[in-house]
Structures are given as structure tokens and as C-alpha cells.
Protein backbone atom coordinates (compact mmCIF):
# COMPACT_ATOMS: atom_id res chain seq x y z
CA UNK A 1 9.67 -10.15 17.51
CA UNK A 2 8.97 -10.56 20.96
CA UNK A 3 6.85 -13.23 23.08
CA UNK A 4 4.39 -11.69 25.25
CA UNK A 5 3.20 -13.53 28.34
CA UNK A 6 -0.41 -13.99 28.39
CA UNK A 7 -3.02 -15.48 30.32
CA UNK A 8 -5.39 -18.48 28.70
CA UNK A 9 -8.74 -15.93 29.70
CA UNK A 10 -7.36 -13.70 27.19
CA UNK A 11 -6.73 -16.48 24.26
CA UNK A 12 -9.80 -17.46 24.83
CA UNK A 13 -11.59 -14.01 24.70
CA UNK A 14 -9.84 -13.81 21.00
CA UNK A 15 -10.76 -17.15 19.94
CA UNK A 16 -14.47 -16.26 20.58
CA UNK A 17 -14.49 -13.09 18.74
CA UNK A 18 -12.48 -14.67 15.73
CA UNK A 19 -14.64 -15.77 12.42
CA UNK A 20 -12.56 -18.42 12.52
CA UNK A 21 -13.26 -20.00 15.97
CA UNK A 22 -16.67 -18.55 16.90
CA UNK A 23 -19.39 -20.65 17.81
CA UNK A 24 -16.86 -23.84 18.89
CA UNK A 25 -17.31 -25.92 21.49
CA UNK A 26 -15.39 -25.10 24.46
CA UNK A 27 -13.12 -27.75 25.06
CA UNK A 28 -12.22 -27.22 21.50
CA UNK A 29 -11.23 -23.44 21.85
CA UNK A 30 -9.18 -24.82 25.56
CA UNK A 31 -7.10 -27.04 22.80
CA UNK A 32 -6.45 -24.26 20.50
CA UNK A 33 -5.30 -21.82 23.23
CA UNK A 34 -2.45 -24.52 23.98
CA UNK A 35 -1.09 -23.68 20.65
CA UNK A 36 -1.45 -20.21 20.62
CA UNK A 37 0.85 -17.13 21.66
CA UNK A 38 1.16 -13.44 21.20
CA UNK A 39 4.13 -11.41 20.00
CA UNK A 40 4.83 -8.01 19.79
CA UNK A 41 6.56 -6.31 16.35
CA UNK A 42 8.03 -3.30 16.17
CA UNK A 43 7.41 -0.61 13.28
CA UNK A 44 8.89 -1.89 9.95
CA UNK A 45 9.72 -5.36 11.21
CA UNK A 46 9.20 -7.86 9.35
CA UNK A 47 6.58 -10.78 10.43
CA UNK A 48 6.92 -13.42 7.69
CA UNK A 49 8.30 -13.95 4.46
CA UNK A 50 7.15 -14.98 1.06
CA UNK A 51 7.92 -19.12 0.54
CA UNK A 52 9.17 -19.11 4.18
CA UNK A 53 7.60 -22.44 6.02
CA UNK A 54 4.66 -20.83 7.99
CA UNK A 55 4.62 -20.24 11.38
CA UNK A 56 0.63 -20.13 12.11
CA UNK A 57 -2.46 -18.83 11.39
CA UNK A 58 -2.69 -14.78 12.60
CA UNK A 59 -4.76 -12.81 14.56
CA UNK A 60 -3.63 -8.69 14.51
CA UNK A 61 -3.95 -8.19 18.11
CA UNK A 62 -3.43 -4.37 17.90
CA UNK A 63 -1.44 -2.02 15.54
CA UNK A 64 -1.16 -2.39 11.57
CA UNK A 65 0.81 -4.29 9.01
CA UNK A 66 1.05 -4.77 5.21
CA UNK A 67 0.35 -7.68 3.09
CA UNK A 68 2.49 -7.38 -0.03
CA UNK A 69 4.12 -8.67 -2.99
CA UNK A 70 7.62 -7.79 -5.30
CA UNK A 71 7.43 -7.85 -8.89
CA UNK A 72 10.68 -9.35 -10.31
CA UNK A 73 12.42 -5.42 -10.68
CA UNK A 74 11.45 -5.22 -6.87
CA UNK A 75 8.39 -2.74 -7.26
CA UNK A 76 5.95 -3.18 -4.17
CA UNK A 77 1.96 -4.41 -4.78
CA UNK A 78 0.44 -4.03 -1.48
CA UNK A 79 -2.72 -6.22 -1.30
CA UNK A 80 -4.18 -5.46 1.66
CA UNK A 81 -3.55 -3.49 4.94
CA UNK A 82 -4.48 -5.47 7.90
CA UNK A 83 -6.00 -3.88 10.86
CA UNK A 84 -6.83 -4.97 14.78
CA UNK A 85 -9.06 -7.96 14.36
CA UNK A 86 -7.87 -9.39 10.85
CA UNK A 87 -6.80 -12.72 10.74
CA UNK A 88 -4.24 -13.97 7.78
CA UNK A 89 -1.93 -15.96 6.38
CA UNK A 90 -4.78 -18.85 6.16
CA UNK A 91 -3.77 -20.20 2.56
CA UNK A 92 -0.19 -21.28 3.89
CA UNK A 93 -1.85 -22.81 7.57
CA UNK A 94 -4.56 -25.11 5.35
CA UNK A 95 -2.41 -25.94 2.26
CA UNK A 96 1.10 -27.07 4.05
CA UNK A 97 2.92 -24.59 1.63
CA UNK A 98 4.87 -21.77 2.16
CA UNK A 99 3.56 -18.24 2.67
CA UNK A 100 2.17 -16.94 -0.41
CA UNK A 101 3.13 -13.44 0.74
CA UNK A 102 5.47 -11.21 2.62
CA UNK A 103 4.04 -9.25 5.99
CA UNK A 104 5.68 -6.11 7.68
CA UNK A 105 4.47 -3.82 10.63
CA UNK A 106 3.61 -0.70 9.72
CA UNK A 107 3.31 0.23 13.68
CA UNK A 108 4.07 -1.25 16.69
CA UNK A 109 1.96 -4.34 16.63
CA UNK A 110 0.93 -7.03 18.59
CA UNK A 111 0.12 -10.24 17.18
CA UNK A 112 -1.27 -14.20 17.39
CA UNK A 113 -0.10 -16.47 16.39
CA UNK A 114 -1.82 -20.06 16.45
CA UNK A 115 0.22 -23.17 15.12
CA UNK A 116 -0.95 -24.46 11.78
CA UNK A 117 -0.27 -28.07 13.15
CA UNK A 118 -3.16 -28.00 15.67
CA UNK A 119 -5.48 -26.10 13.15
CA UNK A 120 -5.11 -28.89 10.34
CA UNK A 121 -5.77 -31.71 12.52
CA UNK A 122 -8.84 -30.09 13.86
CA UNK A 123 -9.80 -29.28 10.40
CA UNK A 124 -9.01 -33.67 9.50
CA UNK A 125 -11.23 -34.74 12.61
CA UNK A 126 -14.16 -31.83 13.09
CA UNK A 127 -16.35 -31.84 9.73
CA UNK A 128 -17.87 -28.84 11.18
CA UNK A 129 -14.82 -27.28 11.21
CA UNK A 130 -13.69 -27.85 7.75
CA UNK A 131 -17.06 -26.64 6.66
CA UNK A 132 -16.47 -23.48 8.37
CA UNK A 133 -12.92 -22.54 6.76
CA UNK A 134 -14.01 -23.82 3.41
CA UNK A 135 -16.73 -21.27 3.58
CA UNK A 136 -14.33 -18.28 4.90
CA UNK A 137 -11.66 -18.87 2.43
CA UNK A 138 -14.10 -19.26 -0.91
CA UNK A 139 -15.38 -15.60 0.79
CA UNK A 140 -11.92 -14.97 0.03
CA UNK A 141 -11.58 -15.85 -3.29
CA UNK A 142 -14.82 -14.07 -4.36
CA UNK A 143 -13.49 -10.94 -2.50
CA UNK A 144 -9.84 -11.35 -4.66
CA UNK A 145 -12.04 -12.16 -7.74
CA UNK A 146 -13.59 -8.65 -7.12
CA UNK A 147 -10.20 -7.09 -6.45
CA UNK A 148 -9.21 -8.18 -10.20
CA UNK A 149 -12.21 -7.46 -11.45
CA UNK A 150 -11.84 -4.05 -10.44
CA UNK A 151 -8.39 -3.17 -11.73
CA UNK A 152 -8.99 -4.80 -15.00
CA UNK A 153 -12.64 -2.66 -15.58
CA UNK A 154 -11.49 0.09 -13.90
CA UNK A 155 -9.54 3.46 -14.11
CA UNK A 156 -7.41 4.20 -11.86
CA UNK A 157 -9.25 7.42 -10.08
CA UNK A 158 -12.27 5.06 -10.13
CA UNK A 159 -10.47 2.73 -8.14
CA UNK A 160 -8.89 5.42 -6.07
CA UNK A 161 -12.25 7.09 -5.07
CA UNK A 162 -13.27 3.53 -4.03
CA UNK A 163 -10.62 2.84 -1.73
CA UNK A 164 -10.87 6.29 0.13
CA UNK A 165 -14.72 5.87 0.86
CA UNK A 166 -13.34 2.85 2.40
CA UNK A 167 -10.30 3.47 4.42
CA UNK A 168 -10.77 4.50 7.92
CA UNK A 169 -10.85 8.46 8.66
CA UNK A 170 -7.57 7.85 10.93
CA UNK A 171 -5.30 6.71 7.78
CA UNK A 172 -6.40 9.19 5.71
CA UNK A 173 -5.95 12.43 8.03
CA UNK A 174 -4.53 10.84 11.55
CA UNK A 175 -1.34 10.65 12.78
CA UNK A 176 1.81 10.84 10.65
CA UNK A 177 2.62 6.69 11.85
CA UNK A 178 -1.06 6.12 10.71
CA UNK A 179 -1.84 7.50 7.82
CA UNK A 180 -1.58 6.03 4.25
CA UNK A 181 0.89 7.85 2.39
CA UNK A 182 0.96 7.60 -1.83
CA UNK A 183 3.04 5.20 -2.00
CA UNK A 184 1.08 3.05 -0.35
CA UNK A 185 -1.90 4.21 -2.03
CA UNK A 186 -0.59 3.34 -5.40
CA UNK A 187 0.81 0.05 -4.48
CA UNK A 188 -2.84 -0.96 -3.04
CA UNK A 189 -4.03 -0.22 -6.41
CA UNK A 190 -1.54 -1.81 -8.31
CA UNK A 191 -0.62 1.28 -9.93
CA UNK A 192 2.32 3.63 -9.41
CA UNK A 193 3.09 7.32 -7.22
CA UNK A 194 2.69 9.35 -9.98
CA UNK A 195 -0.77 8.04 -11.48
CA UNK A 196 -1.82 8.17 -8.00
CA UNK A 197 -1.17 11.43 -7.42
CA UNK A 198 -2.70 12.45 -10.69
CA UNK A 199 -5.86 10.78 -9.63
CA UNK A 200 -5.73 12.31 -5.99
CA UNK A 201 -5.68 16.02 -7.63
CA UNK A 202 -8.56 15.13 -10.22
CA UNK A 203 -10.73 14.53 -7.10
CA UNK A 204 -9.57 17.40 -5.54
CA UNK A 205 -10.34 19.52 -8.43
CA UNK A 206 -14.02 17.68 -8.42
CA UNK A 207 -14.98 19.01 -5.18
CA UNK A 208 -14.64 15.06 -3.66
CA UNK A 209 -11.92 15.58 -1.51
CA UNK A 210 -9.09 18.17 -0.07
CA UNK A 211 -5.49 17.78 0.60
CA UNK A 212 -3.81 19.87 3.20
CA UNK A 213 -0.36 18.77 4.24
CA UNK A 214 -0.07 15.53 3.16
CA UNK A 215 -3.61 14.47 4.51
CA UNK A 216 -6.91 13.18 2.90
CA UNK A 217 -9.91 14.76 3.58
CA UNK A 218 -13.77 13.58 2.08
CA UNK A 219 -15.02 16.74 1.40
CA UNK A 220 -18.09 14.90 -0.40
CA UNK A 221 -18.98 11.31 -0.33
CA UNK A 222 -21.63 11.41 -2.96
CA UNK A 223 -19.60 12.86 -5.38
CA UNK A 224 -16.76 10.50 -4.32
CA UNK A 225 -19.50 7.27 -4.56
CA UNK A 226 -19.98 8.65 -8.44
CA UNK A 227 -16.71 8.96 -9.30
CA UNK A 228 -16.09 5.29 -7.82
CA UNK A 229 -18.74 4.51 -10.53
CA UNK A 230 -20.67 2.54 -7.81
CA UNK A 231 -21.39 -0.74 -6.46
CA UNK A 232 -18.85 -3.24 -7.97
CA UNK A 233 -19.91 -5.96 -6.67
């Protein structure tokens, strides 16, 4: 990790176009750029730990990284991939706890990060404020409701077909540092490699998608939207 110099237009410019800041007075986002900086990451590096104290709320500047988990015999659950704009690790920022999650790069990243101290004392004295993250984080819990929803009603190919209509084109067929590989596919799922790639070649087979070295191409979305068995919502 690396601190990156930075000038206050700049932390302001993200502030504004952050769910979690837009719309706030000005003098409001001035205080919040005070306790904000950006880091760079390299590939693989870790940028928090699970139970560590947290260091902020964050704000993916540019690159990628992975939200994950470890099941006691150390097998990976990825459960989400964050992309430029995203903001996480709220829970830890709001609640005083530790991070409920570990975070790695999966490219060269740059990333905010905004202290939590400043954040829950804005929270304490702007009821505005706490209006606004109590609505973004129950939008959170019905979208992790869903998630569950889905694996426990759902096959895994359904799941699978779901996920690819969803992923941008660039990590299913882009460059090699880019693109999602099985692994990561079946740890998004909560599944394993070999189910996964099961799944990929029964969508293959039904004319949804193609496979040519490694990438992902949607051959056919409607026939992929079937197979995902619809709206889940």
C-alpha cells in the first residue's frame, strides 16, 4: 500500500459522485475530505483483513478487488467483486467492529479511504445523514437476502447463467489480468471448480454461450435469461 498525494478538488469530485455523500451540504463534504486519502495496491495485495480494526469506509478509485471469506478447511467464498466506483467495508465503519471480511486486489488498484471516526460522528449529529446510510445498508441486506435466496432455490447452472448476463463483457473475454477465471466463478457461487465447469459446458452445449481459450463468450442472451430461470427478485 502506498499513499498517493492528492488534491482536495479531486476528494471532493468523489464525494459528490458517491451514494454515500451525494446531495450533502458543502461544508459537510470540505470536513469529510480532511479525513480522506487515496492509496494505491498492487495486484494480489492484500487491503484489509477479516476481524482486523477497520481502517475506513472505501471508495475503489480504479482497478478491481475481491471481497471474500475462508471456510474453516481454508476453501475461498468470494462474495462480491468490487469494481471502480464501489464503496465497502460499511458494516465495520457504522458498527465499531472489526471487518467482517477479507479484501485483496485483483489488479493494480487505487483506493479511498475515509476514516470511520469522522463518518460516525457525522452519522451521531446529522439526522439526515443517518437516514441516508440506514437506507443504503437495509438495500444491502435485501440484496444479501436475494444472494441466499438464490443459492438455496437454485441450481447451480441457474445461478451460473445469472451471473454471466451480469458480469461485464471485459471479465468474461478481456484481458488475461481481467477476466474471471473458474475459480473465481465457483467461489462467487458458493460452489466449487468442478461443478462450475460442469455448468459452463451445459451452456455451451445449449447454444448460450462459447468458450475459446479460456474466455466467455454470450453467444445468446435469451437463451441464457431462460436458463437463469428469470427474474429472482
Amino acid at each position: 500500500m502506498e499513499f498517493i498525494k492528492t488534491s482536495r478538488y479531486r476528494k471532493l469530485e468523489t464525494l459528490r459522485n458517491n451514494i454515500y455523500f451525494e446531495g450533502l451540504e458543502e461544508s459537510v463534504m470540505e470536513n469529510i475530505a480532511e479525513n480522506m486519502s487515496l492509496y494505491d495496491f498492487e495486484r494480489k495485495e492484500t487491503i484489509f483483513l477479516e476481524e482486523e480494526e477497520s481502517t475506513g469506509l472505501h471508495i475503489m478509485e480504479s482497478g478491481s478487488a475481491k471481497i471474500y471469506r475462508l471456510s474453516p478447511q481454508g476453501r475461498q467464498y468470494i462474495v462480491k467483486i468490487l469494481i471502480e466506483g464501489n464503496t465497502f467495508n460499511e458494516v465495520s465503519v457504522f458498527d465499531g467492529g472489526g471487518n467482517p471480511v477479507n479484501t485483496a486486489a485483483l489488479e493494480d488498484s487505487k483506493i479511498w479511504i475515509i476514516k470511520s471516526d469522522a463518518l460516525r460522528k457525522l452519522a451521531e449529529t446529522d439526522p439526515v445523514y443517518a437516514q441516508k446510510i440506514i437506507k443504503i445498508l437495509s438495500g444491502n441486506l435485501r440484496s444479501m437476502v436475494q444472494k441466499i435466496s438464490g443459492m438455496a432455490f437454485y441450481q447451480v447452472t441457474h445461478r451460473l447463467a445469472r451471473l454471466l448476463s451480469r458480469l461485464p463483457e471485459e471479465s468474461l473475454s478481456g484481458d488475461k489480468r481481467a477476466r474471471i477465471t473458474q475459480n473465481q466463478l465457483a467461489a462467487l457461487l458458493g460452489s466449487v471448480r468442478e461443478v462450475v465447469a460442469r455448468s459452463v459446458k451445459e451452456l455451451e452445449r445449449g447454444g448460450a454461450i462459447s468458450v475459446y481459450k479460456r474466455k466467455i463468450y454470450i453467444e445468446d442472451r435469451d437463451i441464457l435469461e431462460k436458463i437463469s430461470q428469470g427474474t429472482w427478485e
